[in-house]
Structures are given as C-alpha cells and as structure tokens.
C-alpha atoms as a PDB file:
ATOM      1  CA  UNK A   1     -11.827 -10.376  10.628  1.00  0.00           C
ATOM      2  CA  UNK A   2     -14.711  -8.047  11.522  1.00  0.00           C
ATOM      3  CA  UNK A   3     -13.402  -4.733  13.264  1.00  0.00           C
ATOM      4  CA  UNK A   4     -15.593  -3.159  16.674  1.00  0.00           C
ATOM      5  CA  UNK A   5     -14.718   0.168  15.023  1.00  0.00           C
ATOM      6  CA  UNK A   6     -17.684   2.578  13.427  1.00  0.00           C
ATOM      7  CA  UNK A   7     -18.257   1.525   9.850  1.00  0.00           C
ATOM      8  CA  UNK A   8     -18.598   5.028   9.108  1.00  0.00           C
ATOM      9  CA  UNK A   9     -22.606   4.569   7.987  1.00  0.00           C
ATOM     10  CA  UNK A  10     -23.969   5.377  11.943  1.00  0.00           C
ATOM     11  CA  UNK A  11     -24.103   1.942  12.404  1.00  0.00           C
ATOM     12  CA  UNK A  12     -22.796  -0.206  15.889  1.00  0.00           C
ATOM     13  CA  UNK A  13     -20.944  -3.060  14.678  1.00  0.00           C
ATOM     14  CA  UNK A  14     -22.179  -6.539  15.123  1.00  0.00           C
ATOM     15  CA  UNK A  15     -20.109  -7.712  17.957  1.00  0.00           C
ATOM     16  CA  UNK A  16     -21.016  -4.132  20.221  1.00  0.00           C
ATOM     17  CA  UNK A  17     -24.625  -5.022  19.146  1.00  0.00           C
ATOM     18  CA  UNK A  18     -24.237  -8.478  20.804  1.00  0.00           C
ATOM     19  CA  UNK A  19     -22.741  -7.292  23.480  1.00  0.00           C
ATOM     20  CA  UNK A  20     -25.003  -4.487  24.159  1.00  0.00           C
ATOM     21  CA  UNK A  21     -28.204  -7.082  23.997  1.00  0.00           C
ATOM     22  CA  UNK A  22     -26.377  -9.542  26.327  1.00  0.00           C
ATOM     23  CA  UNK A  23     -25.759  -6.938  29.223  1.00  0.00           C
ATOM     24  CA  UNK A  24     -29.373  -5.394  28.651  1.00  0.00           C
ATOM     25  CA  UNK A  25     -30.765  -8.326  28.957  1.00  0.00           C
ATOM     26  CA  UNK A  26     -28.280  -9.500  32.068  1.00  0.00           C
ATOM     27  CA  UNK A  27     -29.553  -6.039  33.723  1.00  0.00           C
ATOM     28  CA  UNK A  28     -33.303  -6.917  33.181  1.00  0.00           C
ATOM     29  CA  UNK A  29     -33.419  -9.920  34.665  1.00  0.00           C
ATOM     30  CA  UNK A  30     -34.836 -10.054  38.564  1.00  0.00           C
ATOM     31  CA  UNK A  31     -32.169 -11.628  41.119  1.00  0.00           C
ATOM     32  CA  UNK A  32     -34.268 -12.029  44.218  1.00  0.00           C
ATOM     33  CA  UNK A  33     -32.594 -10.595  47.282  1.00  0.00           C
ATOM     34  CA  UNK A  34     -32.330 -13.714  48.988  1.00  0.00           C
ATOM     35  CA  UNK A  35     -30.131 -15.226  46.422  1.00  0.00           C
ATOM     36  CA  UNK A  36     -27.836 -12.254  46.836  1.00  0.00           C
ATOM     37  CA  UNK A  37     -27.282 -12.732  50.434  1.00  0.00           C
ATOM     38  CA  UNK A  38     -27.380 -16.022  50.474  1.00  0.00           C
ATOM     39  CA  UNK A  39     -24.244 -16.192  47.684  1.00  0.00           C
ATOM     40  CA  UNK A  40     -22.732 -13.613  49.832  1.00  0.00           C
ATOM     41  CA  UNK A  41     -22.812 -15.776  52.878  1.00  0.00           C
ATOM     42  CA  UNK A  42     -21.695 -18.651  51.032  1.00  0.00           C
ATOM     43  CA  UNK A  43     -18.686 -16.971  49.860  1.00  0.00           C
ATOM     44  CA  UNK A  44     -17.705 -15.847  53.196  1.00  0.00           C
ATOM     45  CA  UNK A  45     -18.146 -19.033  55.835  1.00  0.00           C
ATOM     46  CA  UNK A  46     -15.281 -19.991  57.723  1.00  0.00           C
ATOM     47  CA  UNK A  47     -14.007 -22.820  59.937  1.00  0.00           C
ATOM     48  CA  UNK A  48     -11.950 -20.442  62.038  1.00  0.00           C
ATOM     49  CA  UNK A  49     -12.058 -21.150  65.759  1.00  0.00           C
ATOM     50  CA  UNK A  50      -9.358 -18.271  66.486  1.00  0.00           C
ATOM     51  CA  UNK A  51     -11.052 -15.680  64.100  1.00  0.00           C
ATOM     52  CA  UNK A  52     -14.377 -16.183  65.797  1.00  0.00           C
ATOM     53  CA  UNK A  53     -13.123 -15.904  69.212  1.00  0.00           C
ATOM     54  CA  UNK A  54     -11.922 -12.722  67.698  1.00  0.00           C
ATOM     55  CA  UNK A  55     -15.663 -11.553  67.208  1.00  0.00           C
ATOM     56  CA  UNK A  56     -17.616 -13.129  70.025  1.00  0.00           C
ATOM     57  CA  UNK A  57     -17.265 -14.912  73.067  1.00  0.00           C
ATOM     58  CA  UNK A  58     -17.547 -18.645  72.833  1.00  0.00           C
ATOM     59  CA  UNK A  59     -17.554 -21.093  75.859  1.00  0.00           C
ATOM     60  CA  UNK A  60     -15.768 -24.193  75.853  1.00  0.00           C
ATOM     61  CA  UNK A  61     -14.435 -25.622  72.990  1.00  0.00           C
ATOM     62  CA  UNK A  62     -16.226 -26.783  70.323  1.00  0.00           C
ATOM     63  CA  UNK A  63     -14.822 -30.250  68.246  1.00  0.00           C
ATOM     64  CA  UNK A  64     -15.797 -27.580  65.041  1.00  0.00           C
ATOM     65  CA  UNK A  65     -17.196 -24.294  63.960  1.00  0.00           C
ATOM     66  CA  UNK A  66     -19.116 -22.988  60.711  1.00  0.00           C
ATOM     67  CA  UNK A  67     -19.638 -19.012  60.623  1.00  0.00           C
ATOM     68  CA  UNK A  68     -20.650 -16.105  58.612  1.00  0.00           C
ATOM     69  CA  UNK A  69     -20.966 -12.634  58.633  1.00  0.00           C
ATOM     70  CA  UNK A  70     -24.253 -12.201  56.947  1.00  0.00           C
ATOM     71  CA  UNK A  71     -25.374  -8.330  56.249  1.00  0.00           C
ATOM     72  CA  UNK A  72     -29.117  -7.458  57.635  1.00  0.00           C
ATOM     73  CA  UNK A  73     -31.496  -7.686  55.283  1.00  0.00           C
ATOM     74  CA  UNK A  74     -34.359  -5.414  54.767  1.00  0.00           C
ATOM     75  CA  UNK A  75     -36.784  -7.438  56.733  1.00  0.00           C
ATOM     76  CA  UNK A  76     -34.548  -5.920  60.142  1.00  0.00           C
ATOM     77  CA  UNK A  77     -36.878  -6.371  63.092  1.00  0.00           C
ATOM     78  CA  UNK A  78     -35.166  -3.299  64.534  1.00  0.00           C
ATOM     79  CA  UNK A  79     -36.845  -0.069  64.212  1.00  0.00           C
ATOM     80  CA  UNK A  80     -34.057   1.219  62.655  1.00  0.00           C
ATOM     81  CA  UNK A  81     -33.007   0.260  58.616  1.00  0.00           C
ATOM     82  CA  UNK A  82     -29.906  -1.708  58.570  1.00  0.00           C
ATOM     83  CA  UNK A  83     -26.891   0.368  57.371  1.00  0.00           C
ATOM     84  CA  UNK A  84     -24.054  -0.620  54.974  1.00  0.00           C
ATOM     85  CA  UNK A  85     -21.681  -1.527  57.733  1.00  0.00           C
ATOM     86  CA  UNK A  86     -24.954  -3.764  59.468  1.00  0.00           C
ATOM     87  CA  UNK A  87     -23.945  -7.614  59.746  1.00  0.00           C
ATOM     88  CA  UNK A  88     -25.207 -10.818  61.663  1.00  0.00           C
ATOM     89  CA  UNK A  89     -22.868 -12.877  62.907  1.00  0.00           C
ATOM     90  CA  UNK A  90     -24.328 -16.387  62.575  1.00  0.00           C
ATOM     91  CA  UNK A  91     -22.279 -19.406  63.880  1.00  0.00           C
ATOM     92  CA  UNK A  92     -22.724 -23.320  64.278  1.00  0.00           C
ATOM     93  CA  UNK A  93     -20.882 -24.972  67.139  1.00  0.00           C
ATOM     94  CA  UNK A  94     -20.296 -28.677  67.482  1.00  0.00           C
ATOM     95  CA  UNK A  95     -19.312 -29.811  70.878  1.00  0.00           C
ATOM     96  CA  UNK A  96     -19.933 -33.524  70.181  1.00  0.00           C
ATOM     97  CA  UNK A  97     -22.504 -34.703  73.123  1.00  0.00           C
ATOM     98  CA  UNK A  98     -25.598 -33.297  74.625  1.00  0.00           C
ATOM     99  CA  UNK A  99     -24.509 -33.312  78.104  1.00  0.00           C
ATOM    100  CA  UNK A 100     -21.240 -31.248  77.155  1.00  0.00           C
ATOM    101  CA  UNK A 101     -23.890 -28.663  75.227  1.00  0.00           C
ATOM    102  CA  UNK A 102     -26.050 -28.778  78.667  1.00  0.00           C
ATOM    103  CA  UNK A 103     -23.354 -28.131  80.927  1.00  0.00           C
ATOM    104  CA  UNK A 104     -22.452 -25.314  78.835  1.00  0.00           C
ATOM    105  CA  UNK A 105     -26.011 -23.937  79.095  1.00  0.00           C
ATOM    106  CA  UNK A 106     -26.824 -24.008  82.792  1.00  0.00           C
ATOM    107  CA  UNK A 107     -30.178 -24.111  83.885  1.00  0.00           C
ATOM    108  CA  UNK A 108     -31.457 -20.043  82.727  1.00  0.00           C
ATOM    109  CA  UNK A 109     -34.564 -19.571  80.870  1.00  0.00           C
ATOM    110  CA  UNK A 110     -35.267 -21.003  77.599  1.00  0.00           C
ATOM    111  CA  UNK A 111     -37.799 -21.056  74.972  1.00  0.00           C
ATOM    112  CA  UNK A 112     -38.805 -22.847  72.068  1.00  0.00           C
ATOM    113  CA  UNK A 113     -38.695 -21.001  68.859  1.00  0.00           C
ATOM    114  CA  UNK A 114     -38.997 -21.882  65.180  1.00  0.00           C
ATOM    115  CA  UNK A 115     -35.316 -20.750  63.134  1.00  0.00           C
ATOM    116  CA  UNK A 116     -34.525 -20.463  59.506  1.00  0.00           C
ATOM    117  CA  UNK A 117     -31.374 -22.321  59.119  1.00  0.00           C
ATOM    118  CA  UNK A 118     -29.188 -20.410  56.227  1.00  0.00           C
ATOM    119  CA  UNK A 119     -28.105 -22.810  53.029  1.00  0.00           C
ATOM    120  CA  UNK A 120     -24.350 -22.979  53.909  1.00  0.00           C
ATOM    121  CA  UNK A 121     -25.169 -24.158  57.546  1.00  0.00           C
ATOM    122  CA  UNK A 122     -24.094 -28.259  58.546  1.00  0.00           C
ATOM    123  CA  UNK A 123     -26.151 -30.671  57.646  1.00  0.00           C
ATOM    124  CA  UNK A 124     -26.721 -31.278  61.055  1.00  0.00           C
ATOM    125  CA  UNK A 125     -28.332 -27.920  61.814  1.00  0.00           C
ATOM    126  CA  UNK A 126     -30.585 -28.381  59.159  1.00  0.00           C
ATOM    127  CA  UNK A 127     -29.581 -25.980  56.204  1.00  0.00           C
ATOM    128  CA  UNK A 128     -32.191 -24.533  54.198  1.00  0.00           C
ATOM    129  CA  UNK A 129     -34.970 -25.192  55.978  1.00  0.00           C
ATOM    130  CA  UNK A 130     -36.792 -23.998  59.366  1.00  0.00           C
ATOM    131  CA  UNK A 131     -35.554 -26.103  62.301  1.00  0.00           C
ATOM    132  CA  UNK A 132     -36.638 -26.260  65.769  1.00  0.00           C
ATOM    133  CA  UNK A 133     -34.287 -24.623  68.017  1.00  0.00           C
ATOM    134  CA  UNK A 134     -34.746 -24.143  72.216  1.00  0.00           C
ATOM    135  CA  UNK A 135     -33.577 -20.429  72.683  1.00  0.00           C
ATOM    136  CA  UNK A 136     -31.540 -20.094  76.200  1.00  0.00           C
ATOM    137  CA  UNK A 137     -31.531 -16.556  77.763  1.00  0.00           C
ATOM    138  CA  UNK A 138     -28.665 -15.530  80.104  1.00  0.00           C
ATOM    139  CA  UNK A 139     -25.825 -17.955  79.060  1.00  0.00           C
ATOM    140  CA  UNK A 140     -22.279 -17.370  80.952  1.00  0.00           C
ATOM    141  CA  UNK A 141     -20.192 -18.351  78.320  1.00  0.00           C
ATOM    142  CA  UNK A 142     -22.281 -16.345  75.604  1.00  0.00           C
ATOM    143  CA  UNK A 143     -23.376 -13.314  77.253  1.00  0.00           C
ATOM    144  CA  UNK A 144     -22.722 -10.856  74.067  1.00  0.00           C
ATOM    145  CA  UNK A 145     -24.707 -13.347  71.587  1.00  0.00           C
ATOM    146  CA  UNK A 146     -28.040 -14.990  71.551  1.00  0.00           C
ATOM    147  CA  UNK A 147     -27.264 -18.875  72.069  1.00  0.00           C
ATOM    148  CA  UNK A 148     -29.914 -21.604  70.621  1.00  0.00           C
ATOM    149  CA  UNK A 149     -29.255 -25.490  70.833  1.00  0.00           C
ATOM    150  CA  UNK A 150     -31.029 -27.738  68.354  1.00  0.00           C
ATOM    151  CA  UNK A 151     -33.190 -30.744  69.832  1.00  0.00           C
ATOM    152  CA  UNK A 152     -32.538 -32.714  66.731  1.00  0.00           C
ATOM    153  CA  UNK A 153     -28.873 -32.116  66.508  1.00  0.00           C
ATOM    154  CA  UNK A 154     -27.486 -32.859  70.225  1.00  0.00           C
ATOM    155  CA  UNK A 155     -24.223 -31.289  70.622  1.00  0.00           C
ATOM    156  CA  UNK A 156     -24.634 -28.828  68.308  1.00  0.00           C
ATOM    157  CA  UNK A 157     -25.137 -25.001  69.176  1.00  0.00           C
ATOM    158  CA  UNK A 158     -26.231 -22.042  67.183  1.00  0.00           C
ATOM    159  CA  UNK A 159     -24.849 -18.641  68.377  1.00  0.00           C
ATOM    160  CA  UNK A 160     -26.187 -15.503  65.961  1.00  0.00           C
ATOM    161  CA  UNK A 161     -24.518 -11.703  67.600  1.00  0.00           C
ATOM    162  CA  UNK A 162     -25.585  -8.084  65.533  1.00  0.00           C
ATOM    163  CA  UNK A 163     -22.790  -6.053  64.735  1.00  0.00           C
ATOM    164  CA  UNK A 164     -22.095  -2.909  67.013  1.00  0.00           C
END
C-alpha cells in the first residue's frame, strides 16, 4: 500500500499530487456570486410563523409563511457598501383570499413595480423569475417592512425589511 510520506528523492507522493491538482483546480474555478447567495438562502428558509414575528411585524395571520435572511449583495442601492452583519429579510405570506390580503392593505398608496422573485420562494410567488408585484406604501400592520402583494397570486403577500 502506497505511503503519503516523502520518498526521500524530493518527490510529493502520488496521492498528495492528486490531491493537490484536485483543490487547485476546485480553487480556479469561477462560482458566480449569485449562486453563493442564492445556496445561502436556500439553506436558511424557514416556515416559522413565531420566529418571524420575532423579526418583523406581521398583520393578521397568514394560513403559511416562507422566509429568509438573505445578506446584501454588492449591487446595495444604498450609498453605503453592505457590511458583514448586512441582511434582507425577505418573506412570503399566504393569507388564502384576495379580499383578506385587501383588508389587510387599506386603501394607502401603491405602485406597480417589477420584483425578482428569489429561487427558494413558493411557486405561487413566482420563484426564479421577475414577477409583477403592486408595492403598497404606509401599511398599518407592516409599518417596519416594505409590503408588496402579487396580482397573479391573490392572497399572497411579499414583505422584504433591511437589517438595523
């Protein structure tokens, strides 16, 4: 059985060699910064209703919840770069019918505004892909978080707060 010990002639044996080439090679391959975040916010969803009431303030109560804490990526529209300790909370809330969602709402400004919808979201809320979202501004039962509900997805409410 071949030894990982010097031979004694200056040369690395075999199995260090192999080793050495595989981690080189591991090391020089590009991993594109989206794939990092987007394993790291795949690794750390939760269904947690108690845990995000913890976080942020959530009217109602939603049938189900999917959250993340997602760290800010470089692209930070702040003029500011995001720090170590720098996350997004990003949550989906189903409350199961369109009028419950618009009673939750009220009747404050809103917007329309184009959203990219992170891979581990519900199918629902369109994951992966950008989704149309109406944006509403000055929500009672959200007033630390910006609160969007999605037109193709009644029922179902998107709630995304910075850290502080």
């Amino acid at each position: 059985m071949p030894s990982n010990r010097p031979t004694g002639r200056g040369r690395t044996p075999p199995k260090r060699r192999l080793q050495a080439v595989a981690l080189a090679l591991c090391m020089a391959l590009p991993v594109p910064a989206a794939s990092l975040a987007e394993t790291a916010s795949l690794q750390a969803t939760s269904r947690s209703i108690d845990d995000l009431r913890r976080i942020v303030r959530i009217a109602g109560e939603p049938r189900s919840v999917l959250w993340a804490m997602e760290p800010v990526g470089p692209e930070n529209p702040d003029s500011f770069p995001p720090g170590p300790t720098d996350y997004l909370l990003r949550a989906v809330l189903t409350y199961g019918s369109a009028g419950e969602v618009a009673a939750l709402m009220g009747d404050g400004p809103t917007e329309a505004a184009d959203y990219l919808a992170p891979a581990w979201f519900p199918k629902a809320a369109g994951p992966g892909r950008t989704i149309q979202v109406i944006r509403h501004h000055r929500v009672q039962g959200f007033m630390d978080a910006a609160v969007m509900t999605v037109p193709d997805a009644p029922g179902v409410v998107i709630v995304e707060r910075p850290s502080s």
